[in-house]
Protein backbone atom coordinates (compact mmCIF):
# COMPACT_ATOMS: atom_id res chain seq x y z
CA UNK A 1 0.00 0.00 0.00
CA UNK A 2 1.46 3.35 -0.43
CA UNK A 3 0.22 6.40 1.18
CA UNK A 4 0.70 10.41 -0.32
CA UNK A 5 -0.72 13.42 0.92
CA UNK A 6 -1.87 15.82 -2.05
CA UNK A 7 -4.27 18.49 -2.68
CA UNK A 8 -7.87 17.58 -3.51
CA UNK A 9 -7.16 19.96 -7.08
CA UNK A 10 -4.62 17.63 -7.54
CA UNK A 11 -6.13 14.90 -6.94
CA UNK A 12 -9.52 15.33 -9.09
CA UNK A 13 -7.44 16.98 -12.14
CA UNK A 14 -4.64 14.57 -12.49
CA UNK A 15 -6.36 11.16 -11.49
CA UNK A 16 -8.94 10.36 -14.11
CA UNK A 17 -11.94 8.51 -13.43
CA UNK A 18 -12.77 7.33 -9.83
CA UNK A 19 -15.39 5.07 -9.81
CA UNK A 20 -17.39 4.11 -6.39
CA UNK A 21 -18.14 0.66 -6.36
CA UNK A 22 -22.05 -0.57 -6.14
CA UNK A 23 -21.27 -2.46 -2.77
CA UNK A 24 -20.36 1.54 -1.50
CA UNK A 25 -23.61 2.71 0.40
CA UNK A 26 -25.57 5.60 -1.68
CA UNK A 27 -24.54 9.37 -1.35
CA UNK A 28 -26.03 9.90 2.00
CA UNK A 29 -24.85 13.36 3.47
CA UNK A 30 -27.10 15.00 6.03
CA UNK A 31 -28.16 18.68 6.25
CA UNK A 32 -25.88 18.55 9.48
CA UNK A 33 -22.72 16.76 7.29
CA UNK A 34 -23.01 19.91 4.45
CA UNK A 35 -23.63 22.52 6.67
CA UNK A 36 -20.10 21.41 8.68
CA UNK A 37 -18.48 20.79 5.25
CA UNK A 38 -19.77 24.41 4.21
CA UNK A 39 -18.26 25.97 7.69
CA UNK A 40 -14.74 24.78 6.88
CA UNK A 41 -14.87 26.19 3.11
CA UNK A 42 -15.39 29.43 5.25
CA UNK A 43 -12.81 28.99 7.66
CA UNK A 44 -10.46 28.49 4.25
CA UNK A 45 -11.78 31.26 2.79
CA UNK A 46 -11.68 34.09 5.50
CA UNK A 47 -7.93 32.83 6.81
CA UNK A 48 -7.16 32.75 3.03
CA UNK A 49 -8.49 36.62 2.58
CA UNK A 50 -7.26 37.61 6.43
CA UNK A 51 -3.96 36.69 5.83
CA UNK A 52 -3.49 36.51 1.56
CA UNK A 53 -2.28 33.16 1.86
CA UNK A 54 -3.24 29.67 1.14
CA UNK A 55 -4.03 27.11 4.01
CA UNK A 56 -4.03 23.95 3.94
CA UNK A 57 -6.83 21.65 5.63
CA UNK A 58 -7.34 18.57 6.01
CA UNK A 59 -10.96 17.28 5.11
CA UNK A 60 -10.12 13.53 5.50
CA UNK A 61 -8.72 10.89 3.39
CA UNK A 62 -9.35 9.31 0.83
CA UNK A 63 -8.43 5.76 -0.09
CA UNK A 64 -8.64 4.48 -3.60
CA UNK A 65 -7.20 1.27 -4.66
CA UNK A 66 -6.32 1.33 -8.74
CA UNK A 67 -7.00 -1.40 -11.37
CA UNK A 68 -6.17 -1.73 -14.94
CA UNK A 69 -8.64 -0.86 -17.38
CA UNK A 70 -7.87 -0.84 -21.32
CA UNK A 71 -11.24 0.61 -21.88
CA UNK A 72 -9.84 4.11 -20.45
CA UNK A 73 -7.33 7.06 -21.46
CA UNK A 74 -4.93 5.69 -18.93
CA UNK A 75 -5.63 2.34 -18.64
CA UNK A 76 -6.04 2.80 -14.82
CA UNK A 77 -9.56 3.46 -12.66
CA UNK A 78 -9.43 4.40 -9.26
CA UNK A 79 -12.15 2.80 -6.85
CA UNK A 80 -13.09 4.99 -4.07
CA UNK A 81 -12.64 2.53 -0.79
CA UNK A 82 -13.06 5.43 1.80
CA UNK A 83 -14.07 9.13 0.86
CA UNK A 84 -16.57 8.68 -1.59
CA UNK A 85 -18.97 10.62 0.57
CA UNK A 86 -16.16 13.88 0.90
CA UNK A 87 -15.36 13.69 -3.20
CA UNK A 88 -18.99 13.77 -4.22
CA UNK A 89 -19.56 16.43 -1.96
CA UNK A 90 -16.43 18.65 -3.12
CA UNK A 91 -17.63 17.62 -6.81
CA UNK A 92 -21.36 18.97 -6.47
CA UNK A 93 -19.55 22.35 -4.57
CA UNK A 94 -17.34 22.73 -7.84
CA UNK A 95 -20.93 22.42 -10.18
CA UNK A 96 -22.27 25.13 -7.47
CA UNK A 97 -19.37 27.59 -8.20
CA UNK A 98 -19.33 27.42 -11.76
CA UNK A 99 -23.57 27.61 -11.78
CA UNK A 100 -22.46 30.61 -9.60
CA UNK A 101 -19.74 32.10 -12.04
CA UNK A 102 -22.05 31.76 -15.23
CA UNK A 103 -24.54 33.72 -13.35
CA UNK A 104 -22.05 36.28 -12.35
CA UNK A 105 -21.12 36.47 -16.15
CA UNK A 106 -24.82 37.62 -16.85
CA UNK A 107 -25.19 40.23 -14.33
CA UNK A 108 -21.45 41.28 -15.95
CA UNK A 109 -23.11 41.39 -19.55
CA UNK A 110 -25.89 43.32 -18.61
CA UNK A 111 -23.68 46.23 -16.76
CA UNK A 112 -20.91 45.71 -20.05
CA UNK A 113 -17.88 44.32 -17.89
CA UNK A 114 -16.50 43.03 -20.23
CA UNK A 115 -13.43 41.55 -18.59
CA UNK A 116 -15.90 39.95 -15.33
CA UNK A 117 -18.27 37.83 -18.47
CA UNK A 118 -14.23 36.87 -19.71
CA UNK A 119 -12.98 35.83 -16.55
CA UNK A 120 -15.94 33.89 -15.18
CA UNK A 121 -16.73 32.07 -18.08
CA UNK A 122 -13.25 31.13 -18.11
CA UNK A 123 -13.42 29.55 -14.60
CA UNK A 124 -16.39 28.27 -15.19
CA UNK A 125 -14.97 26.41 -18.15
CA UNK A 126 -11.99 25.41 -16.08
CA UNK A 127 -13.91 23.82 -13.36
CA UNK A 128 -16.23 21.83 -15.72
CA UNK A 129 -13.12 20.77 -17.97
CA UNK A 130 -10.39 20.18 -15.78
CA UNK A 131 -12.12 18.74 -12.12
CA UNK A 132 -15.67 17.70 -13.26
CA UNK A 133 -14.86 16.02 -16.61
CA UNK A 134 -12.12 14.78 -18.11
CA UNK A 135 -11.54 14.18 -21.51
CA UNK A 136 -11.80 10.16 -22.94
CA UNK A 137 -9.25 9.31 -25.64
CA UNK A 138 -9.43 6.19 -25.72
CA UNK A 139 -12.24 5.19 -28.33
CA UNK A 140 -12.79 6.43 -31.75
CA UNK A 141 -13.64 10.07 -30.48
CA UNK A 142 -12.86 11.74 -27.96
CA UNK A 143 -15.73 11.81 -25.15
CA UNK A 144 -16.17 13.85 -22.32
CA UNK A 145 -16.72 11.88 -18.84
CA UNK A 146 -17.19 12.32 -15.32
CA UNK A 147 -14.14 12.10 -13.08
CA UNK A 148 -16.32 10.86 -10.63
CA UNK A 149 -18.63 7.96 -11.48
CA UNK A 150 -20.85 7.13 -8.37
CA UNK A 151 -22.58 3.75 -7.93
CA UNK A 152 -25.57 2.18 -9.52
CA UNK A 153 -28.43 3.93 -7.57
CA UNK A 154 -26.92 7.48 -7.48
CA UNK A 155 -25.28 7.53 -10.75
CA UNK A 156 -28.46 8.19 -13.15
CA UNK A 157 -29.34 11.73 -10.94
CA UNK A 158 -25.57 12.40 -10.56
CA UNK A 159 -24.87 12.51 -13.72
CA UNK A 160 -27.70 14.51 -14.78
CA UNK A 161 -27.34 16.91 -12.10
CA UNK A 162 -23.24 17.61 -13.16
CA UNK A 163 -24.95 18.13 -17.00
CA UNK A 164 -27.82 19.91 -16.51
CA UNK A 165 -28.13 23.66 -15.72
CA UNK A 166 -30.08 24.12 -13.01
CA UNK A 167 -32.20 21.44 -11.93
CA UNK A 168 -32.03 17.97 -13.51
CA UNK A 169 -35.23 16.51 -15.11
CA UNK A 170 -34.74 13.07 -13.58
CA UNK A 171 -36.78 12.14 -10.58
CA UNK A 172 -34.35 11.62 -7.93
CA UNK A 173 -34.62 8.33 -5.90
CA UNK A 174 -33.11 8.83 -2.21
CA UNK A 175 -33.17 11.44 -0.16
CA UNK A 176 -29.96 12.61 -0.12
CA UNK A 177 -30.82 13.51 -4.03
CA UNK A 178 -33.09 16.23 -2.83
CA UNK A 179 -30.45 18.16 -0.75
């Protein structure tokens, strides 16, 4: 077994695709889980504004264990043994922030600001391209693909929620797809 820290952008944009296994229980977050996951993105953020620097935090691991698969890009998958919970949390944040800078880029059209609609679109992009999706080279055409695929009975509203804008059209099946 070997062990590494690294930095969850480091993780999701150089590691492509982590799958979590059907025997993994469903996405299953409470209010109470987000609400102290959303606290420590503001701790980040205020010490990271307070003091202009970057702190690091740790959220918890993550274990993955890595199998060969000639079907991919790489030819490796990661399964998600511990942490699947924390990644499709951070994952569903990152869709929040770029829902959030395409809005911004909007409100920046209508005033003219030019350089705000540039800049946010551009992270937008970023985030969907390079942490959300990854890009499959490994058939005919390229395809674009979640970086994170979640198990059977979360992937269908998952998937559709990291697509859509706004809210998906799929009915969502547990509870946890509701939050």
């Amino acid at each position: 077994m070997k062990c590494a820290e690294t930095f969850l952008g480091k993780l999701l944009h150089d590691k492509d695709p982590f799958h979590i296994p059907n025997y993994q229980r469903p996405y299953s977050w409470s209010d109470e889980n987000i609400v102290e996951f959303i606290e420590d993105l503001k701790i980040l953020i205020n010490r990271r504004f307070s003091d202009g620097h970057g702190t690091d935090h740790f959220f918890g691991g993550i274990v993955t264990v890595s199998a060969q698969d000639p079907k991919l890009t790489h030819g490796i998958k990661y399964e998600i043994v511990d942490g699947q919970q924390r990644l499709t949390t951070f994952t569903l944040a990152l869709k929040v922030l770029v829902e959030k800078f395409l809005e911004l880029s909007i409100i920046a059209e209508k005033a003219k600001l030019s350089d705000i609609v540039e800049t946010s679109k551009t992270l937008a992009d970023e985030l969907i391209n390079e942490y959300i999706f990854y890009k499959d080279t490994s058939g005919e055409r390229p395809e674009k693909k979640l970086r994170l695929n979640l198990s059977r009975t979360d992937f269908p509203y998952y998937e559709e929620l990291l697509k859509s804008n706004g809210i998906p059209e799929i009915e969502p099946r547990e509870q946890s797809h509701i939050r």
